[in-house]
Protein backbone atom coordinates (compact mmCIF):
# COMPACT_ATOMS: atom_id res chain seq x y z
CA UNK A 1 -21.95 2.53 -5.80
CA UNK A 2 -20.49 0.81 -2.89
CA UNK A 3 -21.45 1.42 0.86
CA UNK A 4 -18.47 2.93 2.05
CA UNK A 5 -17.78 5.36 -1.75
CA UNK A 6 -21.25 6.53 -0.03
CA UNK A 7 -19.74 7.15 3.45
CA UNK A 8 -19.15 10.50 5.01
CA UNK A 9 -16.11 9.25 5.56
CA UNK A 10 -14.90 8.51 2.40
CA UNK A 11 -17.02 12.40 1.12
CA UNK A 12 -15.06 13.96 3.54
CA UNK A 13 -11.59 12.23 2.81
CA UNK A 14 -12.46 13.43 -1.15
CA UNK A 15 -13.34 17.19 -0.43
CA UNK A 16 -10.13 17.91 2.28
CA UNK A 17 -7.56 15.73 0.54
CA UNK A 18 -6.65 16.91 -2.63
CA UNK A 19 -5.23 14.40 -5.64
CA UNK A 20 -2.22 15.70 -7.08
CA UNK A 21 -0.64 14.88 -11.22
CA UNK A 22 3.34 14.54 -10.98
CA UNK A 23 5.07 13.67 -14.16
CA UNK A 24 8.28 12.11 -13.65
CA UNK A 25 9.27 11.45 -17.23
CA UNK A 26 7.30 13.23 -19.85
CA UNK A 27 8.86 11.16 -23.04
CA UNK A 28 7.37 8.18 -21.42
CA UNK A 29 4.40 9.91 -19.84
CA UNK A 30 4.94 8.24 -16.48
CA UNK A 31 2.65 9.94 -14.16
CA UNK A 32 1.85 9.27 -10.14
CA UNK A 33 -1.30 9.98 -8.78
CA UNK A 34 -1.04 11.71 -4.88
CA UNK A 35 -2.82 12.20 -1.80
CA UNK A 36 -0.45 13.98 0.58
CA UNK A 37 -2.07 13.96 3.85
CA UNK A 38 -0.55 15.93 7.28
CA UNK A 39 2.15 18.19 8.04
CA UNK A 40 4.47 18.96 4.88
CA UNK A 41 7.33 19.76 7.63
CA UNK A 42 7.75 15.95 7.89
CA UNK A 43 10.37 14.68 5.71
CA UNK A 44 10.53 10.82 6.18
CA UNK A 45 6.66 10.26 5.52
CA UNK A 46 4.54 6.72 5.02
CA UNK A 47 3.90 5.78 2.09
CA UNK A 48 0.54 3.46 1.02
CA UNK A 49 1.28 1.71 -2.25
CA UNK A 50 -2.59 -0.37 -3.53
CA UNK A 51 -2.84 -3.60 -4.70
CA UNK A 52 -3.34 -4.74 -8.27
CA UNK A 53 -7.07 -3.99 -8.07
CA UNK A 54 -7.27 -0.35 -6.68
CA UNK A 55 -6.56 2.91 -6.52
CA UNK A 56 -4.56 4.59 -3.63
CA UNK A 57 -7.99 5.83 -2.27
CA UNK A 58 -8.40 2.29 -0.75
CA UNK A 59 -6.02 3.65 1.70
CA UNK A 60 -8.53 6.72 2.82
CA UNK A 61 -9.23 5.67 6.54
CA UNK A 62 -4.97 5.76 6.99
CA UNK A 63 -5.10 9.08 5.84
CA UNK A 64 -7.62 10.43 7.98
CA UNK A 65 -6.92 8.56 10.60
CA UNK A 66 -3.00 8.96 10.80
CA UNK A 67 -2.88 12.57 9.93
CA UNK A 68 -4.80 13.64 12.52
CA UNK A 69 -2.51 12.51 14.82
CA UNK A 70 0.14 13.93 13.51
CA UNK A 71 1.69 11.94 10.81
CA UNK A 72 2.50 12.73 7.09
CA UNK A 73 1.11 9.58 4.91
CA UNK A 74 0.95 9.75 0.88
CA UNK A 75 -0.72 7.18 -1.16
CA UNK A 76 0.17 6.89 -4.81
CA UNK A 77 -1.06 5.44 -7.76
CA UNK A 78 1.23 4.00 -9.85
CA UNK A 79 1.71 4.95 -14.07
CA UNK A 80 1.79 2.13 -16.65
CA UNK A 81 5.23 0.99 -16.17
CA UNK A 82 5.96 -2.80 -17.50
CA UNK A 83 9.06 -3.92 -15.44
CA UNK A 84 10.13 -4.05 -12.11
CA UNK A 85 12.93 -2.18 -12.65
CA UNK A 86 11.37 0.47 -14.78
CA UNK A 87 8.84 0.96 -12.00
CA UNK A 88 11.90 0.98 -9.41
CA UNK A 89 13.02 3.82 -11.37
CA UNK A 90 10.24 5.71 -11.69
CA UNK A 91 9.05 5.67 -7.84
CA UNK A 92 12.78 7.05 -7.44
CA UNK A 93 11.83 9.65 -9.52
CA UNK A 94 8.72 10.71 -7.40
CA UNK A 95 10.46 10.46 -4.20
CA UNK A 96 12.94 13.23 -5.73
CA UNK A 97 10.28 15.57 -7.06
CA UNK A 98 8.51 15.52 -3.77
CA UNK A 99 12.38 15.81 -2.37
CA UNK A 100 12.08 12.89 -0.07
CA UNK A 101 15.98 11.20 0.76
CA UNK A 102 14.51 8.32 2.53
CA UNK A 103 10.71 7.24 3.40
CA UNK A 104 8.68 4.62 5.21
CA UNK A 105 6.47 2.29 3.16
CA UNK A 106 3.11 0.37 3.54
CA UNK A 107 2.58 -1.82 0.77
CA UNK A 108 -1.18 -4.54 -0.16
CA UNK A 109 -0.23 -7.22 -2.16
CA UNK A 110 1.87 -6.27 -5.05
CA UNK A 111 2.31 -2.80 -3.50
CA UNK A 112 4.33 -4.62 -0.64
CA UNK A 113 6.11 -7.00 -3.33
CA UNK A 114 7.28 -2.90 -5.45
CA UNK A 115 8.28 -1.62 -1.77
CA UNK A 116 10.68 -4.23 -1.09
CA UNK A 117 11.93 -4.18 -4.76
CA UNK A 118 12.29 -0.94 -4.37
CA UNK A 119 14.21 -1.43 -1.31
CA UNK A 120 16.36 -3.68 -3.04
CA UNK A 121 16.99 -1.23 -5.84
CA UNK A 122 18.06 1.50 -3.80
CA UNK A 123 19.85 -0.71 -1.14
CA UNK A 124 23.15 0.51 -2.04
CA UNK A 125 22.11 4.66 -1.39
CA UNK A 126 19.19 3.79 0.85
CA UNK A 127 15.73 5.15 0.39
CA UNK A 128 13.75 2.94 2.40
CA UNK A 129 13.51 3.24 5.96
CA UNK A 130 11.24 0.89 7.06
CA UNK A 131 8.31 -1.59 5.42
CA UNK A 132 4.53 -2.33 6.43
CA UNK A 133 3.96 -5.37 3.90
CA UNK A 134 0.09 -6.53 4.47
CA UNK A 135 -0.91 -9.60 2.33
CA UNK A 136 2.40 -9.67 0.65
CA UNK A 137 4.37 -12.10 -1.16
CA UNK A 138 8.34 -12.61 -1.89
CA UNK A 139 8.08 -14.20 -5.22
CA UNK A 140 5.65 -13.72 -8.23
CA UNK A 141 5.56 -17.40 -8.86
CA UNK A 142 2.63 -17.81 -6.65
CA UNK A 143 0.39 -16.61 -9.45
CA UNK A 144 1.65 -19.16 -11.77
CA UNK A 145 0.98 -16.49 -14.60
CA UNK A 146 5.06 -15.86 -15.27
CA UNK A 147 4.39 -16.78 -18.81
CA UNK A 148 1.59 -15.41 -19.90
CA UNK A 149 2.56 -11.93 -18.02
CA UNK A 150 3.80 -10.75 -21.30
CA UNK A 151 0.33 -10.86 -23.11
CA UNK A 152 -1.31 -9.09 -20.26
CA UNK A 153 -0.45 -5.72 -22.62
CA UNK A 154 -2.75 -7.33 -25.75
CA UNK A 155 -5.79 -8.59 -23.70
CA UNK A 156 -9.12 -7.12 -23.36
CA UNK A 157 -10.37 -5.43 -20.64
CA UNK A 158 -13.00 -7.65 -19.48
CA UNK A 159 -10.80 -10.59 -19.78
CA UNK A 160 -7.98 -8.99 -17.16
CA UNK A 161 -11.08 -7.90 -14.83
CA UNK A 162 -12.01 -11.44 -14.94
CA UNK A 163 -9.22 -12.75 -14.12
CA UNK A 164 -8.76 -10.30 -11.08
CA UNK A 165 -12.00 -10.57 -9.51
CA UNK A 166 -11.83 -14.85 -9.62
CA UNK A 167 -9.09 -13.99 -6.83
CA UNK A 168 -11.46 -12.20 -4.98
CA UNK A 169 -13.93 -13.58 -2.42
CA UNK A 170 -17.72 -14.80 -3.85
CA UNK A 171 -19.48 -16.28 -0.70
CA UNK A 172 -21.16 -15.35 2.42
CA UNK A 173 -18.51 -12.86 4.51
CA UNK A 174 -19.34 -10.76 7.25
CA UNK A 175 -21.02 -6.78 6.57
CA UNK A 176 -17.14 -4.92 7.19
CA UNK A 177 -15.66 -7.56 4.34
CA UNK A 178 -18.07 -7.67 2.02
CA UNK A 179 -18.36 -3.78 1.94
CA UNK A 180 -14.26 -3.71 1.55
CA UNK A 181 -15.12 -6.43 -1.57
CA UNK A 182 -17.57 -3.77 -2.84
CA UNK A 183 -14.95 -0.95 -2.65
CA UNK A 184 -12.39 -2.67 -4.63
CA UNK A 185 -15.48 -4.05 -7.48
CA UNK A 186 -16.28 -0.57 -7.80
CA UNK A 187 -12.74 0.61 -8.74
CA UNK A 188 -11.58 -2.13 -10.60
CA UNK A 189 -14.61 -1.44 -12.98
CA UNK A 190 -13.73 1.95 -13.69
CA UNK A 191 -10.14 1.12 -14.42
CA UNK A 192 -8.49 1.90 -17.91
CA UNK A 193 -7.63 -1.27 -19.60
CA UNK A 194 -3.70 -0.17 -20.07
CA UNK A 195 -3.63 0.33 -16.30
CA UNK A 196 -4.62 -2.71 -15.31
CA UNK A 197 -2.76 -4.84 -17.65
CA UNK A 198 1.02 -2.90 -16.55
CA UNK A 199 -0.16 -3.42 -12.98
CA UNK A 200 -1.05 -7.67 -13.30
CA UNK A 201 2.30 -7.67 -15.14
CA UNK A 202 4.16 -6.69 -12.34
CA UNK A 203 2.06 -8.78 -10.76
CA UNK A 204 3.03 -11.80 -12.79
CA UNK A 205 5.88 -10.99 -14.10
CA UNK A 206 9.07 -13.54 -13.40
CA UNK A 207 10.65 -12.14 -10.24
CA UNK A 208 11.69 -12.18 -6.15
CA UNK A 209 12.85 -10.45 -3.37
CA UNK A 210 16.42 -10.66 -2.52
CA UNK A 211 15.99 -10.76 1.26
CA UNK A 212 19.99 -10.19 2.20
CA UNK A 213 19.43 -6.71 0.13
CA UNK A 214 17.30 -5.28 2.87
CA UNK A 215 18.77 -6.08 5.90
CA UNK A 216 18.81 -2.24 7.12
CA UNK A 217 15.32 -1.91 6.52
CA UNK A 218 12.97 -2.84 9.42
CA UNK A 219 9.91 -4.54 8.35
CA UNK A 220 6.75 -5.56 9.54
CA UNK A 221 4.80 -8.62 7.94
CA UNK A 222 0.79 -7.90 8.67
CA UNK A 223 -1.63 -10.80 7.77
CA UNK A 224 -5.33 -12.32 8.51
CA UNK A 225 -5.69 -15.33 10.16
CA UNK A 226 -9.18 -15.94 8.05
CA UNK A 227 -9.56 -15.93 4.02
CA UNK A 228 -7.48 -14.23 2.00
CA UNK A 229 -6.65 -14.78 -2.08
CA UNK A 230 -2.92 -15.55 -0.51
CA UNK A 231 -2.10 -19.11 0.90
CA UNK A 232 -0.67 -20.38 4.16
CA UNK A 233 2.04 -21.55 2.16
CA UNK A 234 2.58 -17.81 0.57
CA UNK A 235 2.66 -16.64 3.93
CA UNK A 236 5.13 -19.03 5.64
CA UNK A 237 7.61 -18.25 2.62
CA UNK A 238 7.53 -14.63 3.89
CA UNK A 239 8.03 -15.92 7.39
CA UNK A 240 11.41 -17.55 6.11
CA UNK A 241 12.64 -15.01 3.99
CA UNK A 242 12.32 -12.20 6.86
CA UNK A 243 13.07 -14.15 10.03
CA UNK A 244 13.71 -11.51 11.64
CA UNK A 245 10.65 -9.11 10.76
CA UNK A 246 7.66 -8.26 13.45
CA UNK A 247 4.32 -9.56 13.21
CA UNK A 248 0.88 -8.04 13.06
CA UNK A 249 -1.68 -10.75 12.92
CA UNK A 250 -5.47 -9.86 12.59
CA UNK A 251 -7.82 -12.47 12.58
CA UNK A 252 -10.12 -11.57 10.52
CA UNK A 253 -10.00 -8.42 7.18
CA UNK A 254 -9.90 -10.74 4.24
CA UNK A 255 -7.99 -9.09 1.35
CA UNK A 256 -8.03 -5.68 2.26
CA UNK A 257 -8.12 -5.70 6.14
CA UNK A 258 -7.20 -1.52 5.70
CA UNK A 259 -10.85 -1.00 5.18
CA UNK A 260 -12.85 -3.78 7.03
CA UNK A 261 -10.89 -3.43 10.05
CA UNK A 262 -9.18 -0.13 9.61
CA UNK A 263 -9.12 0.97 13.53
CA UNK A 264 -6.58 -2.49 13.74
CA UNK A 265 -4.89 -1.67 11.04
CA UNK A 266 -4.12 1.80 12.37
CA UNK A 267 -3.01 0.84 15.76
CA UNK A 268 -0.09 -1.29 13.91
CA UNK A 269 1.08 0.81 11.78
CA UNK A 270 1.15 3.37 14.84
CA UNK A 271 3.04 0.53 16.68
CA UNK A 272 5.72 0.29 14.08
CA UNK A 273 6.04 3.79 13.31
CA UNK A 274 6.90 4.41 17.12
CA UNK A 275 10.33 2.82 16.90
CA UNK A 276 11.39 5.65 14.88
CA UNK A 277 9.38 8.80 16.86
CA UNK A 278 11.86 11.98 17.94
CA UNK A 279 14.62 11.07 15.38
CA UNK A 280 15.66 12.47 11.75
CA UNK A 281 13.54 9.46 10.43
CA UNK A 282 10.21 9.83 11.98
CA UNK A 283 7.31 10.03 10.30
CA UNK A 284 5.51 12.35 12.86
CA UNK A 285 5.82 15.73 13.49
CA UNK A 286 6.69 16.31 17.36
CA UNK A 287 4.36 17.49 19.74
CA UNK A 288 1.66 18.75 16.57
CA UNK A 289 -1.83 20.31 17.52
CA UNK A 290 -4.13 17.76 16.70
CA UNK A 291 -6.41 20.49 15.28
CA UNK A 292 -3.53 21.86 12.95
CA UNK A 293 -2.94 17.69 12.22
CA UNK A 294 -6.47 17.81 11.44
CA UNK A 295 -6.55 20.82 9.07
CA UNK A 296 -3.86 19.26 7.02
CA UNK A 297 -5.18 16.03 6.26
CA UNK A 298 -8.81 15.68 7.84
CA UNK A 299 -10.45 14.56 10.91
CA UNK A 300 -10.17 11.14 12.01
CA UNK A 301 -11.07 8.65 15.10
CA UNK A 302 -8.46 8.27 17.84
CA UNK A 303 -7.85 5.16 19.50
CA UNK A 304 -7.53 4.05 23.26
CA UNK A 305 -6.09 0.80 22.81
CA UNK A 306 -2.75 0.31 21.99
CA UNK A 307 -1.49 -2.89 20.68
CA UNK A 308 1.93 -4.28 20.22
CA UNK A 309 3.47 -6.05 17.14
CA UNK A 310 4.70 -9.40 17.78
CA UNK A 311 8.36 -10.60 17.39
């Protein structure tokens, strides 16, 4: 078991936060996985959406953290869906069970790549207000896999963990990293094989972002300045196709920057949460006792620095 699955961190996030079963559409046995952290009064919460490699549990410092200072954050896991449409769909579906009109997302990876699909899928009645992508991409064609996506359903288990953890980092990283590394090892070994293989076909699967779809939805493009499984090149095409997006530049997380350098992390998603504090679309509760914000969804650290997103 991993350092931080030992943590009391990560014991404490698993005995206050409970995981929740929603079943969107019972013919096709689509059902989310939820941690629903902070005050329920909140109607336009964050949402954390995990790379291909993890669970929504990744996402466990944000929930302590952010709830304790008042905000409502989910994460979800997502059912074995095979298109991006039919995932589209289904995420639509969970926002209306938990009877959410319009929410904020953070998205890893191919979680950001779903959020602004999904942003493009709902851009005519809008149900995205806003979108943290960290790591992200615009366009599956990165992974050169567009063509073999469609086999991902047949393959063996071990084969699709294979192919997920050569992506991840092998040599020397620093303590914080290589713990994150751990994390994700951990879950992608206890992974169903069916789950995996819907999830790398997203990942794989033939499709972009239409960026002209989302102009009403303000986004924020968060990326590490050291090793990551995404290239410069990857990044500079989200540069282009968001021009006018903030920035949140770490320089150092690796892959999953949420859990080596969570306290960073935080303070962004803070930052570009403010812009929307004391109106209809906050995801805050105003004025909250930290000790009620607490009780919802756990303790967490609190932060003197502030730190601004770049333009």
């Amino acid at each position: 078991m991993s350092v931080l699955r030992k943590s009391e961190e990560y014991s404490s996030f698993r005995s206050t936060v409970s995981r929740k079963k929603i079943t969107v559409d019972s013919v096709r046995e689509e059902v989310w996985s939820v941690y629903d952290a902070g005050p329920r009064s909140v109607r336009c919460p964050l949402i954390f959406l995990p790379p291909v490699s993890s669970y929504s549990d990744i996402f466990y410092l944000q929930l302590i953290s952010l709830a304790s200072h008042g905000f409502r954050v989910i994460a979800v896991d997502y059912p074995a869906v095979w298109s991006h449409d039919a995932w589209c769909e289904s995420f639509r579906k969970l926002l209306d069970a938990l009877q959410l009109d319009r929410v904020h997302i953070f998205g890893s990876s191919l979680g950001g790549f779903l959020a602004m699909k999904f942003a493009e899928y709902t851009c005519v009645n809008q149900r995205v207000q806003s979108i943290l992508v960290c790591n992200g991409f615009a366009d599956t064609a990165v992974f050169e896999r567009s063509r073999s996506s469609s086999a991902f359903w047949a393959m063996p288990a071990f084969l699709l963990k294979k192919w997920v953890l050569s992506h991840l980092p092998t040599g020397p990283a620093e303590s914080s990293i290589a713990d994150s590394v751990d994390f994700v090892v951990d879950q992608l070994e206890g992974m169903p094989r069916n789950e995996l293989a819907a999830r790398l076909t997203l990942n794989c699967l033939a499709g972009y972002v239409e960026p002209q779809k989302l102009s009403s939805v303000a986004i924020t493009i968060m990326d590490v300045f050291d090793d990551s499984a995404l290239s410069v090149g990857v990044k500079e095409e989200m540069y282009k196709c968001f021009p006018e997006a903030k920035r949140a530049h770490l320089k150092k997380g690796g892959n999953f920057p949420y859990l080596s350098y969570s306290a960073e992390v935080n303070v962004y998603i803070q930052v570009h949460l403010k812009a929307f504090e004391n109106d209809r679309f906050s995801a805050k509760e105003d004025d909250i006792d930290a000790s009620v914000a607490a009780a919802a969804g756990g303790g967490g650290a609190s932060y003197a620095a502030a730190a601004a997103a770049e333009d």
